[in-house]
Protein backbone atom coordinates (compact mmCIF):
# COMPACT_ATOMS: atom_id res chain seq x y z
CA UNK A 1 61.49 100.74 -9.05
CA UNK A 2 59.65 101.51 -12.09
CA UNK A 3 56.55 99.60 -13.22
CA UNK A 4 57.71 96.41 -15.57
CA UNK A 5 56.90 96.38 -19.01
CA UNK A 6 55.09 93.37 -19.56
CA UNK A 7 53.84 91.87 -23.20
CA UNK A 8 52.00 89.42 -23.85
CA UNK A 9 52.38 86.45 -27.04
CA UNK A 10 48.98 84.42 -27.55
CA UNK A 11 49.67 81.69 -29.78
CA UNK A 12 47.01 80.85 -32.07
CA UNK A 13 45.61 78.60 -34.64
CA UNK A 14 41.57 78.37 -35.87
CA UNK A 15 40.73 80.48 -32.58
CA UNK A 16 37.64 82.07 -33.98
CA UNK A 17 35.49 81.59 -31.17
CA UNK A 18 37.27 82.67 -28.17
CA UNK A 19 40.51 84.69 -29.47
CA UNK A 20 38.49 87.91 -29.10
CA UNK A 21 37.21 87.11 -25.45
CA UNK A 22 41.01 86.19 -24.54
CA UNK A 23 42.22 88.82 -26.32
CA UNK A 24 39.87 92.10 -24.71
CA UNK A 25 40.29 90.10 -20.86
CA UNK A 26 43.89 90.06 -21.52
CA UNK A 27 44.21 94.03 -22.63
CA UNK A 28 42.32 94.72 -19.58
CA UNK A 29 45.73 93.87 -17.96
CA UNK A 30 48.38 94.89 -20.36
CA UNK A 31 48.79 97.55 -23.16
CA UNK A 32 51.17 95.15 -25.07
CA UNK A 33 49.13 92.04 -26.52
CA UNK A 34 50.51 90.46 -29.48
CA UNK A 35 48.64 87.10 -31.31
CA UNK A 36 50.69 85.08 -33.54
CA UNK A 37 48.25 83.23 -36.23
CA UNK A 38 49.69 80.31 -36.86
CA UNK A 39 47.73 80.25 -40.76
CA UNK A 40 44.62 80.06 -39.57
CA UNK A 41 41.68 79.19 -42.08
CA UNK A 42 39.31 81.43 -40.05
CA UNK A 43 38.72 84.74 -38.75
CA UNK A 44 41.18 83.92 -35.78
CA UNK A 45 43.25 87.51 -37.24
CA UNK A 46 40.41 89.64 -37.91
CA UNK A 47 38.86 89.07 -34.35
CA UNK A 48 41.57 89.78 -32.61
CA UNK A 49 42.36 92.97 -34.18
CA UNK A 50 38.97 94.14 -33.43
CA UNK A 51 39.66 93.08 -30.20
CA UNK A 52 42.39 95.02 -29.87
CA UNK A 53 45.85 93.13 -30.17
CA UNK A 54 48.55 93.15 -32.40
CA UNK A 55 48.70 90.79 -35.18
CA UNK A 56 51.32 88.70 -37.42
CA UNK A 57 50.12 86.46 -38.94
CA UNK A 58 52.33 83.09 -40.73
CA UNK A 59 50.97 82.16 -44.45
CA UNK A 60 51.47 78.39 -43.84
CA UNK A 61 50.87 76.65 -40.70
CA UNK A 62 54.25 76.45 -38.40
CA UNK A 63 53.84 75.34 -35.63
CA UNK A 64 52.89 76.14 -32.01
CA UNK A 65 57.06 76.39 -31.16
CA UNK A 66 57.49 78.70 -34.28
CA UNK A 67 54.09 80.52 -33.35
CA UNK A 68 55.65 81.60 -29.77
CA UNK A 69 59.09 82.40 -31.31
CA UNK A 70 57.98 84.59 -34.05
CA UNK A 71 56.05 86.15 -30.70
CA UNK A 72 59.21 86.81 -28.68
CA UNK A 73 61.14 88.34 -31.61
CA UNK A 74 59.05 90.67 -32.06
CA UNK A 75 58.61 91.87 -28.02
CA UNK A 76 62.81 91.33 -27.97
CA UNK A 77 62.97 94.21 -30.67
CA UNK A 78 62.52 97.47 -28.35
CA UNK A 79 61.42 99.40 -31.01
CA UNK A 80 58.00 97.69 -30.94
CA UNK A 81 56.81 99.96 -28.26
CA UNK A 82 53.07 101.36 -27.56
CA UNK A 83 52.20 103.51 -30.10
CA UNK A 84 53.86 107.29 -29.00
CA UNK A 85 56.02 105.69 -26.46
CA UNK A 86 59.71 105.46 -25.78
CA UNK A 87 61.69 102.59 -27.03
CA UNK A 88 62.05 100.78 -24.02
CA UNK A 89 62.66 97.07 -23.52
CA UNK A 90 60.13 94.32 -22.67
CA UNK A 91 61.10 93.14 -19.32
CA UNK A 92 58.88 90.22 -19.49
CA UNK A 93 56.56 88.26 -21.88
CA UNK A 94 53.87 86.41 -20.73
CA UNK A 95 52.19 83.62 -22.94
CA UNK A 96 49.48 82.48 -22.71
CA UNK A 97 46.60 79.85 -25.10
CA UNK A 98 44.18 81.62 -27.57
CA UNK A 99 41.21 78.70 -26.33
CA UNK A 100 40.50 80.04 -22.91
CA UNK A 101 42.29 77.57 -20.95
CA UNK A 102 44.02 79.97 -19.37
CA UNK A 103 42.60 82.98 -17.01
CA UNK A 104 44.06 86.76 -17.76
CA UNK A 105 42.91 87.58 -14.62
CA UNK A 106 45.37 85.66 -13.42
CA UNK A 107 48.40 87.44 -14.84
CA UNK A 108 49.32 89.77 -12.27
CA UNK A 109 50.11 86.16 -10.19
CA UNK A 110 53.06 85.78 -12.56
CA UNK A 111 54.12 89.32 -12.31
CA UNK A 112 54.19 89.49 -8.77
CA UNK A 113 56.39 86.17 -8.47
CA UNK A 114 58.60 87.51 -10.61
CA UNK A 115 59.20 90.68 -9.49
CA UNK A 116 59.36 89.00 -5.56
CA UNK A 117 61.56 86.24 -6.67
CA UNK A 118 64.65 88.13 -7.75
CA UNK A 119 66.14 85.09 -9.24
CA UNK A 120 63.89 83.02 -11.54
CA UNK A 121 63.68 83.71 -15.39
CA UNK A 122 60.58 81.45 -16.12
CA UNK A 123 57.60 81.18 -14.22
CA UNK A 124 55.41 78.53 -14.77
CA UNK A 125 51.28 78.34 -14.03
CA UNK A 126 50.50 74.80 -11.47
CA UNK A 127 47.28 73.54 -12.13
CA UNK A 128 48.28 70.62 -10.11
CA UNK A 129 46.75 72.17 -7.31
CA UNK A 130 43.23 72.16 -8.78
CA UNK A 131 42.19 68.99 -10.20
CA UNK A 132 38.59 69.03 -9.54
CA UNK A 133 37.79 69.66 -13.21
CA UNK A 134 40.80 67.77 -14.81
CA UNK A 135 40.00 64.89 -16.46
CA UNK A 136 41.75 61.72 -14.95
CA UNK A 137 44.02 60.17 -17.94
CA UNK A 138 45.17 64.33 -18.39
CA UNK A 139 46.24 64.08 -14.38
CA UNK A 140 47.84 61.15 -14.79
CA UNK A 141 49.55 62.15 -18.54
CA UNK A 142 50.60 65.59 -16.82
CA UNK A 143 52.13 63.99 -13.34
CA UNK A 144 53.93 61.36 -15.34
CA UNK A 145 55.29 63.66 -18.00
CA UNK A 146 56.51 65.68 -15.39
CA UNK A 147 58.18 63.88 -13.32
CA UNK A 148 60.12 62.58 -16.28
CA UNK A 149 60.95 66.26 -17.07
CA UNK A 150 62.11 67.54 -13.72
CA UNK A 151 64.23 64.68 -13.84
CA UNK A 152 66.15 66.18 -16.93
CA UNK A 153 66.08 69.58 -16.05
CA UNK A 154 67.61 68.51 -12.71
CA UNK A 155 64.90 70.37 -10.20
CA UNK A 156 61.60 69.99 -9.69
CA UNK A 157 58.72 71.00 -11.99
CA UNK A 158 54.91 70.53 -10.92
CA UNK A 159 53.08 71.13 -14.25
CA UNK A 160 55.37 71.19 -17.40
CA UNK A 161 52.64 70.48 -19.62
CA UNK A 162 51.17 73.80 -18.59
CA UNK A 163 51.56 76.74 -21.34
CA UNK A 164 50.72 79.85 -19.33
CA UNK A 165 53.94 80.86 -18.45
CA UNK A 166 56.30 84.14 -17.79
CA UNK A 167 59.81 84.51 -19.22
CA UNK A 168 62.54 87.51 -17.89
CA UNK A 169 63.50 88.70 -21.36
CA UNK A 170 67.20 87.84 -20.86
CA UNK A 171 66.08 84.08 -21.48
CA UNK A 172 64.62 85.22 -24.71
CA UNK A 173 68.00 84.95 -26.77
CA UNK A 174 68.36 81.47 -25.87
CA UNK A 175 64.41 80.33 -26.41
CA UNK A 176 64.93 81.05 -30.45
CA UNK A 177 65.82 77.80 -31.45
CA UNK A 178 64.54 74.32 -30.84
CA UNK A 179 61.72 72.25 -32.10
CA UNK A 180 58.86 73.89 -34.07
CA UNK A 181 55.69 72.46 -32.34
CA UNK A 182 54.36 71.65 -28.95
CA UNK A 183 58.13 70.02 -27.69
CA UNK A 184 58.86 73.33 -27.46
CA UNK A 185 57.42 74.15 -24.79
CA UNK A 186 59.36 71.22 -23.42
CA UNK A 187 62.28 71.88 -24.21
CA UNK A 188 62.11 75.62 -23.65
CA UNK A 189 62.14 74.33 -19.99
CA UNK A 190 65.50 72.09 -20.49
CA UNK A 191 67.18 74.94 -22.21
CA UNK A 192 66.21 77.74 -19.56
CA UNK A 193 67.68 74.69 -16.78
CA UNK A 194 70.94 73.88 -18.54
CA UNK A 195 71.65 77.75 -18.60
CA UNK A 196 71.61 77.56 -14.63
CA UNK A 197 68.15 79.40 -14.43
CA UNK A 198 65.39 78.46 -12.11
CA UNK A 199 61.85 77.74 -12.70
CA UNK A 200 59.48 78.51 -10.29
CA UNK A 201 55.49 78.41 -10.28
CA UNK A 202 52.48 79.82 -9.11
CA UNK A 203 49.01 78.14 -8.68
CA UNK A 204 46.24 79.11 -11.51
CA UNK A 205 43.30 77.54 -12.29
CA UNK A 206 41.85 74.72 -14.54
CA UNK A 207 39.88 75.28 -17.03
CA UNK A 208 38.05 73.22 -19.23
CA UNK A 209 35.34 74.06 -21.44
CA UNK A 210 35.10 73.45 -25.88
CA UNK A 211 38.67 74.07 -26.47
CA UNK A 212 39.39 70.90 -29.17
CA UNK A 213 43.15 70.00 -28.73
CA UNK A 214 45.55 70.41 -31.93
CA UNK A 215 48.14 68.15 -30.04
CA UNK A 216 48.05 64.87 -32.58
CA UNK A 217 48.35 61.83 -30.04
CA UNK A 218 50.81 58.96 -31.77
CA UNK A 219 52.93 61.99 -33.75
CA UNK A 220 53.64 64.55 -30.91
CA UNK A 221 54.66 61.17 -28.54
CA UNK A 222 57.11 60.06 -30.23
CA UNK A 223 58.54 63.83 -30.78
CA UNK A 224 58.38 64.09 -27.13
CA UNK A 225 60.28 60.95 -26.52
CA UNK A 226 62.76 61.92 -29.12
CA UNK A 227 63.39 64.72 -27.60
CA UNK A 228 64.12 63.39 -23.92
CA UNK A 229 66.17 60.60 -25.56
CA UNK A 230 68.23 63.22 -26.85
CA UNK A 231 68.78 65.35 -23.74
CA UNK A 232 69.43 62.32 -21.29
CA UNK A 233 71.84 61.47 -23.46
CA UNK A 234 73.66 64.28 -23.01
């Protein structure tokens, strides 16, 4: 079987400070790296083109949702190849956060699950197994959310708050609509379950460090519950 062509989408939004670190550890794995700048007010673009990724970048803030759609568009199209290459398909797109909350080392953990599995379209990164340096209302947040989750999408989910994940591109198609910001990632995992797909996941690590959340507490609640309250009810 020939090697899968994996990209990768890195969502980001006043990254400055560590979009060029994630950025150079990530191409260190893949040729394909492509960051979305969700109208950034700082040098979020210009560092990581000098670190060596593709860029698009949106004029006017979006969105994380819209930030990781515009992403997969553009890896769907097979004529965004490397540079010289063949047109050939993306088989997978990994995405992963611009703040360094997630590892690129730990990439080739979603790559092998997927290729192993056969069957799953979405892999998902478990930090549930690592809470040493989670803070205690996040492991709480996290376990409740999820539960509440799995129980919509009908199997069980460990870590749906966790945005490191993989996607088969066949998924793609139906991953382009849906809510703009961060109940997208949500709801990308409904979606993926009412088409009969399975989500599996594989254990990464948690990491904490400077990264300031852009996740607005009262606003992006009560999208979240609006958004359950609409698929329960269906």
């Amino acid at each position: 079987m020939d090697k899968p062509r994996v990209a990768a989408v890195i969502p980001a939004y006043n990254e400055e400070k560590h979009i060029g670190d994630v950025v150079r550890r990530t191409r260190q794995r893949l040729d394909d790296v492509l960051v979305v700048d969700d109208g950034s007010a700082d040098k979020t673009a210009e560092n990581a083109g000098e670190a060596g990724a593709s860029i698009i970048v949106h004029q006017q803030n979006q969105g994380k949702g819209e930030t990781i759609k515009t992403g997969l568009r553009h890896w769907l199209d097979p004529a965004n190849s490397p540079e010289g290459g063949i047109n050939r398909p993306v088989d997978f797109v990994i995405i992963l956060d611009a703040d360094g909350q997630h590892r690129p080392e730990e990439i080739e953990r979603f790559i092998t699950a997927a290729l192993s599995a056969g069957e799953p379209k979405l892999i998902l990164g478990n930090r549930m197994q690592d809470l040493s340096t989670m803070p205690v209302v996040r492991r709480f947040v996290n376990r409740w959310m999820s539960r509440q989750i799995s129980a919509v999408c009908g199997q069980e989910i460990p870590d749906t708050q966790c945005g490191y994940r993989l996607l088969h591109r066949d998924l793609i198609p139906d991953l382009l609509g849906g809510a703009a910001r961060f109940d997208y990632e949500t709801e990308m995992l409904i979606i993926a379950s009412r088409r009969g797909f399975r989500i599996d996941s594989v254990p990464i690590s948690t990491v904490y460090s400077d990264e300031v959340s852009s996740i607005h507490p009262v606003r992006d609640t009560i999208r979240f519950f609006k958004l359950m309250r609409r698929y329960q009810n269906r």
